[in-house]
C-alpha atoms as a PDB file:
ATOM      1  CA  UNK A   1     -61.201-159.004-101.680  1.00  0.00           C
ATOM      2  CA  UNK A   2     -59.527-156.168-104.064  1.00  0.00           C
ATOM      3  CA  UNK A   3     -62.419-156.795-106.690  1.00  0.00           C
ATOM      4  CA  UNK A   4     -65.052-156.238-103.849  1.00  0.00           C
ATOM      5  CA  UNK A   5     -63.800-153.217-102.439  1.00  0.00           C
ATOM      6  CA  UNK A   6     -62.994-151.897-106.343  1.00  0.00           C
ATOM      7  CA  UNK A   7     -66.900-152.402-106.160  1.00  0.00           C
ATOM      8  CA  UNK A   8     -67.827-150.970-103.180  1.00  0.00           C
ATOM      9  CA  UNK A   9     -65.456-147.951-104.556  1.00  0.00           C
ATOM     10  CA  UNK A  10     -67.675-147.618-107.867  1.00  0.00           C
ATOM     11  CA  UNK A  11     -71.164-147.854-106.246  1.00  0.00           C
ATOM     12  CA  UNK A  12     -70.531-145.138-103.901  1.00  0.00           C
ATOM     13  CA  UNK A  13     -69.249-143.082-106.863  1.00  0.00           C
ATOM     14  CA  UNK A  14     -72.377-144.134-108.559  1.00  0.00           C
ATOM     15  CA  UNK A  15     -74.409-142.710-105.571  1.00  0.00           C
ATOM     16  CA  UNK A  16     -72.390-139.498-105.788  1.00  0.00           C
ATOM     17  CA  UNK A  17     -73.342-139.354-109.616  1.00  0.00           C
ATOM     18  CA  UNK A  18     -76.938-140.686-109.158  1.00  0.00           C
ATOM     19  CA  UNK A  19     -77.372-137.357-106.318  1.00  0.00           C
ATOM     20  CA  UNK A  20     -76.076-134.534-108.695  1.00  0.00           C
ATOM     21  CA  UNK A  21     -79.324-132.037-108.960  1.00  0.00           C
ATOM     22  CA  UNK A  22     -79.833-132.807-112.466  1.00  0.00           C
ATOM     23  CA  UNK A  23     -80.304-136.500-112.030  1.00  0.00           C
ATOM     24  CA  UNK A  24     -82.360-136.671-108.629  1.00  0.00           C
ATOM     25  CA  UNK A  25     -81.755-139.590-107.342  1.00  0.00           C
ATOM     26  CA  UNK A  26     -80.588-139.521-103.817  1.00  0.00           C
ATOM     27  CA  UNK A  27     -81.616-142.678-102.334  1.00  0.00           C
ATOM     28  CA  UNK A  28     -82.171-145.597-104.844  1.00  0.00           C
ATOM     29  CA  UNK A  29     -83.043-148.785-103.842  1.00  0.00           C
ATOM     30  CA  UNK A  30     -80.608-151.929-103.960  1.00  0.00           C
ATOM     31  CA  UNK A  31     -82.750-152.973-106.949  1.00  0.00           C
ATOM     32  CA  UNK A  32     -82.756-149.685-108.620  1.00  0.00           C
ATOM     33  CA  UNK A  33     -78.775-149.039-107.691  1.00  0.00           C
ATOM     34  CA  UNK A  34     -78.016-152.742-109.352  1.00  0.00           C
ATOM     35  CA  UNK A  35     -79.773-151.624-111.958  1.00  0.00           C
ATOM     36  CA  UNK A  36     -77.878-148.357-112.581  1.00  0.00           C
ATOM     37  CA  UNK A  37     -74.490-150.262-112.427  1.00  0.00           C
ATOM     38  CA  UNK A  38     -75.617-152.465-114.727  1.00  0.00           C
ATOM     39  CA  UNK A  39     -76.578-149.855-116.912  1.00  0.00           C
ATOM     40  CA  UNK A  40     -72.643-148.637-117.239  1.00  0.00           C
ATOM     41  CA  UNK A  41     -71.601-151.686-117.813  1.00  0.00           C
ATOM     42  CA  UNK A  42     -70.499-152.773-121.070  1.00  0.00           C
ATOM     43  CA  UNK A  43     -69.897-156.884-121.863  1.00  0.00           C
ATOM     44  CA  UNK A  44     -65.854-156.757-122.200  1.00  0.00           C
ATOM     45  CA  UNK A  45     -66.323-155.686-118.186  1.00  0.00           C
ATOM     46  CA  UNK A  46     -69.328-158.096-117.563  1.00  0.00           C
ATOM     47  CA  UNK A  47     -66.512-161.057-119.725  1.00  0.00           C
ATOM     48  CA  UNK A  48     -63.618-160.242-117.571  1.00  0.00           C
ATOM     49  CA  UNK A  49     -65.292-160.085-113.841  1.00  0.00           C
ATOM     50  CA  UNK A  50     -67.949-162.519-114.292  1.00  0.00           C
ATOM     51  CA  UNK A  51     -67.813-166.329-113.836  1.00  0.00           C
ATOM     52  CA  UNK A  52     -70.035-168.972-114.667  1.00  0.00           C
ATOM     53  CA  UNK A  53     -71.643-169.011-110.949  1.00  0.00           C
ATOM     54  CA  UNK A  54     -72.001-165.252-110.179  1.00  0.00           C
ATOM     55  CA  UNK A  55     -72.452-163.250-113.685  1.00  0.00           C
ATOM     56  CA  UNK A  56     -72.258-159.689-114.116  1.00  0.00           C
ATOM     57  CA  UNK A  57     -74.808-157.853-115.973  1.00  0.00           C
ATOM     58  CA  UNK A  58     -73.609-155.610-118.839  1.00  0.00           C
ATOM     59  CA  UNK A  59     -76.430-153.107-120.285  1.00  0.00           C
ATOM     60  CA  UNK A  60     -77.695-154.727-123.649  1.00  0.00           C
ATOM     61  CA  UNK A  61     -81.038-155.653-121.834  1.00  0.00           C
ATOM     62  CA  UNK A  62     -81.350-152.122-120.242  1.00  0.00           C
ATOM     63  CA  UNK A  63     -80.414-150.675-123.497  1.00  0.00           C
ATOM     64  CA  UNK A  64     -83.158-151.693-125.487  1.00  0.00           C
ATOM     65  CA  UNK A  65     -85.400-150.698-123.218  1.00  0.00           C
ATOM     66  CA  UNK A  66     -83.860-146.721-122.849  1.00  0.00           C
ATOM     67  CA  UNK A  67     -84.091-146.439-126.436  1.00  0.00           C
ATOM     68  CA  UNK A  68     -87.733-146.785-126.660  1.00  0.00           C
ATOM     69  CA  UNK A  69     -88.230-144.159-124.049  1.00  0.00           C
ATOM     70  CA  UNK A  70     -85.776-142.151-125.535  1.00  0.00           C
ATOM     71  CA  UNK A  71     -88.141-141.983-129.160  1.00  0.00           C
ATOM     72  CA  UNK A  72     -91.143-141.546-127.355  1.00  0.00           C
ATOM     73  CA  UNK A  73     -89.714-138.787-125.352  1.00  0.00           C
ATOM     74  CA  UNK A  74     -88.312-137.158-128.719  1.00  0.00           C
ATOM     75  CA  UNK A  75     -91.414-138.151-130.941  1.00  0.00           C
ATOM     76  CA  UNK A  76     -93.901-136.458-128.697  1.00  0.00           C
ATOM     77  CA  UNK A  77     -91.619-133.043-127.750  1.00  0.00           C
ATOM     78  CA  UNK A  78     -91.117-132.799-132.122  1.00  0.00           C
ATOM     79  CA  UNK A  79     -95.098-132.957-132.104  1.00  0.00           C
ATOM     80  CA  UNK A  80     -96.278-130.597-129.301  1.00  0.00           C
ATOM     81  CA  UNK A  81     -93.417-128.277-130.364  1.00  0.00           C
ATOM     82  CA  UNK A  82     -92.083-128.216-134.178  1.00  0.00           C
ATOM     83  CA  UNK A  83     -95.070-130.307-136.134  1.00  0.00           C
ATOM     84  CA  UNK A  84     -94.947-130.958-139.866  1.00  0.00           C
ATOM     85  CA  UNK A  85     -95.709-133.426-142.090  1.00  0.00           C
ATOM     86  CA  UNK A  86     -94.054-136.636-141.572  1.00  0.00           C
ATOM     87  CA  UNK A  87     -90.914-136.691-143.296  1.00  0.00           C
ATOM     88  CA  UNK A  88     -90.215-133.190-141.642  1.00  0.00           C
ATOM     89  CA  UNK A  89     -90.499-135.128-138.224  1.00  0.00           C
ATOM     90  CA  UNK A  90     -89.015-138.306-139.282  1.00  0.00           C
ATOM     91  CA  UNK A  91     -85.934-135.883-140.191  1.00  0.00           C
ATOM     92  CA  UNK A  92     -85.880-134.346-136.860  1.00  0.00           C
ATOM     93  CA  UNK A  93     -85.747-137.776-134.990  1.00  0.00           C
ATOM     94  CA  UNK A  94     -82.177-138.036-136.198  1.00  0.00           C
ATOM     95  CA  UNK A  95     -81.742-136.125-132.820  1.00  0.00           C
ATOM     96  CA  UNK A  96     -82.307-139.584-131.223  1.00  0.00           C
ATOM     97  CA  UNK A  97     -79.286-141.833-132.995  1.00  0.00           C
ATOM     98  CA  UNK A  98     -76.345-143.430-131.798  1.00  0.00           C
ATOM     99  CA  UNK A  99     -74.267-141.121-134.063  1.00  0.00           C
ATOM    100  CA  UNK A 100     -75.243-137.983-133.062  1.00  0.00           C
ATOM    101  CA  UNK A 101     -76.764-139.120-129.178  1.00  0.00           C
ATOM    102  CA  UNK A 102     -72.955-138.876-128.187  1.00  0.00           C
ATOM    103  CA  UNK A 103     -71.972-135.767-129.160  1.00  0.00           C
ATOM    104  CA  UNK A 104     -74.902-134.572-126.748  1.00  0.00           C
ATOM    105  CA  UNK A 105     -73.489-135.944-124.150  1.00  0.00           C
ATOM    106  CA  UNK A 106     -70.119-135.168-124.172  1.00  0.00           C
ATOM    107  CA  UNK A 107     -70.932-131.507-124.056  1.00  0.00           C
ATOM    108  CA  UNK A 108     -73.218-131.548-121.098  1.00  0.00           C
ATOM    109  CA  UNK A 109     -70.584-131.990-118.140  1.00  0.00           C
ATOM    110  CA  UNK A 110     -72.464-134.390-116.077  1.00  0.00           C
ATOM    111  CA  UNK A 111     -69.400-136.977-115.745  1.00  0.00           C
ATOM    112  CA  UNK A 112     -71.065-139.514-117.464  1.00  0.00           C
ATOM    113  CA  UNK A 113     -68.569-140.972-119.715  1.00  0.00           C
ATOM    114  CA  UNK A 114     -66.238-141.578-116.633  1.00  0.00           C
ATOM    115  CA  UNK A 115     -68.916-144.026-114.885  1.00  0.00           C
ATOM    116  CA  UNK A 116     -68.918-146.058-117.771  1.00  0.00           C
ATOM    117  CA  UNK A 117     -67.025-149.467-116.928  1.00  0.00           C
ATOM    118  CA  UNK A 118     -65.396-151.147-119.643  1.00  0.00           C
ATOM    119  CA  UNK A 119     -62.607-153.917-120.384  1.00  0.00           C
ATOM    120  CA  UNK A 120     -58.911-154.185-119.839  1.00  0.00           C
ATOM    121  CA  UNK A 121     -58.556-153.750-123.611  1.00  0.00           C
ATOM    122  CA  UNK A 122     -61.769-152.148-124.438  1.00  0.00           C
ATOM    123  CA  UNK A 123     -61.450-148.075-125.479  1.00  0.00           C
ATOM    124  CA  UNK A 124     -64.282-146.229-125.331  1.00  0.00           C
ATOM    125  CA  UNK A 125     -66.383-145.507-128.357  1.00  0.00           C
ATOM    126  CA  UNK A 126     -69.178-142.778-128.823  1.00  0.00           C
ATOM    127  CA  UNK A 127     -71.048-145.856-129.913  1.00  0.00           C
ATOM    128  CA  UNK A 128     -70.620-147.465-126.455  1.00  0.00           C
ATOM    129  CA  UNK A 129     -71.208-144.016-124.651  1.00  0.00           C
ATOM    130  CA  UNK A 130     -74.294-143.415-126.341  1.00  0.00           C
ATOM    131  CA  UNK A 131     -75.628-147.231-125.812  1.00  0.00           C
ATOM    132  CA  UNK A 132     -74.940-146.548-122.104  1.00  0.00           C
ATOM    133  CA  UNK A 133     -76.833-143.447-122.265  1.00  0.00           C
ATOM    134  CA  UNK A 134     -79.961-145.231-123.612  1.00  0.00           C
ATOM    135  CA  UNK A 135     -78.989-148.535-120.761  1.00  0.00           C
ATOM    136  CA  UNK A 136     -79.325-145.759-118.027  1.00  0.00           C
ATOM    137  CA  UNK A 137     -82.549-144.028-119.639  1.00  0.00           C
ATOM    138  CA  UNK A 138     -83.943-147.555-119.000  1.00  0.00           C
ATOM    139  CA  UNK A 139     -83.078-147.993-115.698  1.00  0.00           C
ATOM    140  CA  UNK A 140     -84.052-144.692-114.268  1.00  0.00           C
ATOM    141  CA  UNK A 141     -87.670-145.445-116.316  1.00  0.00           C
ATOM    142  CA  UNK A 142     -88.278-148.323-114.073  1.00  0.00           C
ATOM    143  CA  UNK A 143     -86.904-146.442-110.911  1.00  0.00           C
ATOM    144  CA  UNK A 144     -88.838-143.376-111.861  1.00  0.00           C
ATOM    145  CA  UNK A 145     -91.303-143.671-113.748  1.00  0.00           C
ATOM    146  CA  UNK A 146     -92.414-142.088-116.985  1.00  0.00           C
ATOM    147  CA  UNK A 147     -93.224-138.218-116.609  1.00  0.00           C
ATOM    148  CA  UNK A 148     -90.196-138.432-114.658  1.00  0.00           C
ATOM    149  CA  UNK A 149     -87.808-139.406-117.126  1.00  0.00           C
ATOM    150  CA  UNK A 150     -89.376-137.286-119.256  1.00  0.00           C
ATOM    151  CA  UNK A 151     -88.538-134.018-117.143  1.00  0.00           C
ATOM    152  CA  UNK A 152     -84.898-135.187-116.721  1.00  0.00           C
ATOM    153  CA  UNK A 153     -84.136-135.953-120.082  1.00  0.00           C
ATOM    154  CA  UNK A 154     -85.645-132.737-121.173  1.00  0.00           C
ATOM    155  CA  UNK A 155     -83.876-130.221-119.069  1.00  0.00           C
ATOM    156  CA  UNK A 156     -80.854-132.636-119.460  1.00  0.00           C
ATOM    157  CA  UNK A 157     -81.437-132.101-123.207  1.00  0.00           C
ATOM    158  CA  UNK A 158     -84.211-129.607-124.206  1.00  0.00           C
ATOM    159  CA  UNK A 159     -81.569-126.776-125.465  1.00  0.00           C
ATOM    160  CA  UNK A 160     -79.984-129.126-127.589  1.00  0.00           C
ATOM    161  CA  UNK A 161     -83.292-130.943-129.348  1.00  0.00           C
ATOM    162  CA  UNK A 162     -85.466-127.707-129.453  1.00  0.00           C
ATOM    163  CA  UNK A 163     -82.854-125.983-131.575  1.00  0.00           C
ATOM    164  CA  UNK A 164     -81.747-129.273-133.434  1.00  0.00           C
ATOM    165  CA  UNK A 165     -81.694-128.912-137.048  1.00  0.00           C
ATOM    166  CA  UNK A 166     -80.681-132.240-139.066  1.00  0.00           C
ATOM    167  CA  UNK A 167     -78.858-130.626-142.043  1.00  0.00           C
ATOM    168  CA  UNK A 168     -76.809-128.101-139.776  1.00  0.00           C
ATOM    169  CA  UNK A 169     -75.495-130.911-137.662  1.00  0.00           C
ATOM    170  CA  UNK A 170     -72.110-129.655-137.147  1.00  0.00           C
ATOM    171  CA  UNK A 171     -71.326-131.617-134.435  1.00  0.00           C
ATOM    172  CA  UNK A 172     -72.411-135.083-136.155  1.00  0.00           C
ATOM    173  CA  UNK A 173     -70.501-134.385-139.222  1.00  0.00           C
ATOM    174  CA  UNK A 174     -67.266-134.133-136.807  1.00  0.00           C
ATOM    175  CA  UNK A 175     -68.020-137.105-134.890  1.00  0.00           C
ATOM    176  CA  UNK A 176     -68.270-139.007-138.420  1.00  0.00           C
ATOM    177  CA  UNK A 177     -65.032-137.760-139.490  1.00  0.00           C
ATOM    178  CA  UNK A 178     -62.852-138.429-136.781  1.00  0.00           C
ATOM    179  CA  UNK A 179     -64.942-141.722-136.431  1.00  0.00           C
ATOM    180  CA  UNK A 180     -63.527-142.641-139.727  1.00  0.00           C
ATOM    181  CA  UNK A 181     -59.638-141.381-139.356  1.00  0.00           C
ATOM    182  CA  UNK A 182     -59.516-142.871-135.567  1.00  0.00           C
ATOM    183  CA  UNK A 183     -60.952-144.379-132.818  1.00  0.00           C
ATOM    184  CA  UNK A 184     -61.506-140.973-130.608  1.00  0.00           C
ATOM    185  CA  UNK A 185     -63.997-139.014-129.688  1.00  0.00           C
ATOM    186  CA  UNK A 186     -64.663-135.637-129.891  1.00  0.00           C
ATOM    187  CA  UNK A 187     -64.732-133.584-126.503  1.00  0.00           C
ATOM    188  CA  UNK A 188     -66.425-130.056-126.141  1.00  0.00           C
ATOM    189  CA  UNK A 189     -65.974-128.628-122.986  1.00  0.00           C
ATOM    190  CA  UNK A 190     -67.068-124.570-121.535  1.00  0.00           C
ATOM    191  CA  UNK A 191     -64.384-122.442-121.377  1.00  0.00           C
ATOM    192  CA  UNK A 192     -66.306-119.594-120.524  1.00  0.00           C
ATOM    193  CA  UNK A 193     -69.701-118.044-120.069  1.00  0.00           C
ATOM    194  CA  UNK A 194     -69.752-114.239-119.818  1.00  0.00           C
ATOM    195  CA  UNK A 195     -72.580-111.661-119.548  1.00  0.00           C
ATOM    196  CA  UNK A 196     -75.680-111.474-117.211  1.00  0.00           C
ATOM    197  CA  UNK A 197     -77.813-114.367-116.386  1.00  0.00           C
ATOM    198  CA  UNK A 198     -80.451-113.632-118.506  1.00  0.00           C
ATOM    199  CA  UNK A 199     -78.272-113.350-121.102  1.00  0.00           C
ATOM    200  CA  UNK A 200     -75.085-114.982-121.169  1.00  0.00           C
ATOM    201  CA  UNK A 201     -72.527-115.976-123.688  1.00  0.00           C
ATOM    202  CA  UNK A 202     -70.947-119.304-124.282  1.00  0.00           C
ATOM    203  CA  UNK A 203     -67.552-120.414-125.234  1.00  0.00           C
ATOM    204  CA  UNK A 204     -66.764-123.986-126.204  1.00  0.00           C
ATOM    205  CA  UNK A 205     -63.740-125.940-127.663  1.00  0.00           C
ATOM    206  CA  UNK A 206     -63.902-129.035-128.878  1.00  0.00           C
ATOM    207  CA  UNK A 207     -60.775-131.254-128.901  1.00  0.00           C
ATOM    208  CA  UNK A 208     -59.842-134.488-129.992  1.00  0.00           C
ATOM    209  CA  UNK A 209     -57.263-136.618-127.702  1.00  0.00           C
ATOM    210  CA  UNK A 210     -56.056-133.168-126.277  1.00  0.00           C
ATOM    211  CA  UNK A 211     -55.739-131.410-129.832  1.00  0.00           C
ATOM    212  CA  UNK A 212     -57.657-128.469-129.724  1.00  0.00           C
ATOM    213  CA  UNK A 213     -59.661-128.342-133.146  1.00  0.00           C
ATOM    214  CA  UNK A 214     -62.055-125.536-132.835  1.00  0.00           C
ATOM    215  CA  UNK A 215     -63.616-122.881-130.726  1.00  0.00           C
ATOM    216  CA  UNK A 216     -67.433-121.341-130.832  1.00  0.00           C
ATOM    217  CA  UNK A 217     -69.184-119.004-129.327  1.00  0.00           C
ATOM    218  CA  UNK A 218     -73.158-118.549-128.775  1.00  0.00           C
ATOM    219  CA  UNK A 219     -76.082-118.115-126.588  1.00  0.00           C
ATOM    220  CA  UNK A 220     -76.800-121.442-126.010  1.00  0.00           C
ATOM    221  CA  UNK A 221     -74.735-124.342-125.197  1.00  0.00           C
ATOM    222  CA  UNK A 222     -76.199-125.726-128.478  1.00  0.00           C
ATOM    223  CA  UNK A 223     -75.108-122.808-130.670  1.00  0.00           C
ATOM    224  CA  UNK A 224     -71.789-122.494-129.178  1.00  0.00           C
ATOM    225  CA  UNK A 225     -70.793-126.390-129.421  1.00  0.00           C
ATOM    226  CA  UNK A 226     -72.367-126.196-133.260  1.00  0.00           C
ATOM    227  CA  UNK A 227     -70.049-123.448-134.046  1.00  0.00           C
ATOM    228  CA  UNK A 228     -67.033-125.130-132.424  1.00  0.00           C
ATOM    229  CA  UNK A 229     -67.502-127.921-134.371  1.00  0.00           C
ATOM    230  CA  UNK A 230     -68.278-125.862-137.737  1.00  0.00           C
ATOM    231  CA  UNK A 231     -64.726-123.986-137.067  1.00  0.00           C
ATOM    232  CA  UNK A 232     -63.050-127.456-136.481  1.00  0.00           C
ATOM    233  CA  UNK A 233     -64.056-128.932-139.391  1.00  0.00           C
ATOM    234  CA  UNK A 234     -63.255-125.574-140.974  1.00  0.00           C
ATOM    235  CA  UNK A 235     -59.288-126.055-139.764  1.00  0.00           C
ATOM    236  CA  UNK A 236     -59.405-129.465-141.000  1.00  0.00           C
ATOM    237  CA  UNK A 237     -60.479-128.267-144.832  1.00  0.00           C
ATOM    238  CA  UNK A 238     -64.180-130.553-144.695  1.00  0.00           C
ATOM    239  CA  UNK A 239     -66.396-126.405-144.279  1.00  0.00           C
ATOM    240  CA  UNK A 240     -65.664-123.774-146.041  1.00  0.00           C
END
């Protein structure tokens, strides 16, 4: 009875997540909100709750789909928008991997880590985070559609992949330092935005387990999280 209301608990918090403006979806199906849950859920969760009679789906299956939509998506906005010859383009994809997919994410705000459901003894890992980013790509695909996705995952992350630049990746080269020295994950979070609308200022920190590493400012979100994470790897002696 406790495991079924700890479920009833998580989908409506998935409904609440699923609504926010940036996502769209305020009604989804049973099939499409099974889908979704599956989608956060990573197999040390699917292990511990499931049983040989009534499974639980984790989001390998879902995952491999996301990531193809994900590349297209990518592909096709680095051809319409910064074309080259191929290496130039295969460069740019980088935009798209596990490693750097994460640090994306963590900056946007949207609560996603947090519906991620993992194990007793499982932490989480930017690798996980980013696999459950591509799981719920997948699933809103097939609840969606296409040009859908496509419009979400562009104004979810246009800023970041129209200004991307592979060998300025701040923010990667942090994540694959702290990925090496521990198991946590780098946090950036806006601690201010100042000036008019039109033309406003970003502040961002990044931290690391509640250490406070490095500050940035810019005019994007992307140019202030870069320069947090070029001034944190600056206090830790990797940048002059």
């Amino acid at each position: 009875m406790t495991e079924k209301r700890e479920e009833d608990s998580y989908r409506e918090r998935l409904r609440v997540f699923l609504g926010d403006p940036r996502i769209g979806v305020t009604d989804p199906s049973p099939a499409a909100l099974a889908r979704y849950t599956a989608a956060f859920t990573h197999k040390s969760f699917a292990r511990e709750h499931g049983s040989a009679g009534v499974p639980v789906a984790d989001y390998e299956a879902l995952e491999f789909l996301g990531d193809r939509v994900l590349n297209l998506v990518v592909a096709e906005y680095i051809f319409r928008h910064s074309p080259g010859n191929e290496g130039e383009m295969t460069e740019k994809m980088e935009f798209a991997r596990n490693s750097h997919l994460f640090s994306i994410v963590s900056s946007l705000g949207t609560g996603f880590s947090g519906m991620i459901r993992l194990g007793s003894h499982q932490k989480l890992t930017s690798r996980i985070a980013a696999s459950a980013f591509e799981s719920f790509l997948g699933a809103y695909f097939l609840d969606r559609g296409f040009e859908k996705t496509r419009s979400f995952l562009l104004g979810l992350l246009g800023d970041e992949l129209g200004t991307f630049i592979p060998f300025m990746n701040y923010k990667k080269r942090l994540q694959e330092h702290i990925q090496k020295t521990s198991r946590q994950i780098p946090v950036y979070e806006r601690i201010a935005k100042e000036g008019p609308d039109h033309a406003p200022v970003f502040t961002y920190r990044v931290s690391v387990s509640g250490v406070i590493l490095g500050t940035g400012k810019g005019i994007t979100k992307t140019q202030a999280t870069q320069e947090a994470a070029r001034n944190a790897l600056c206090s830790l002696g990797l940048l002059q």
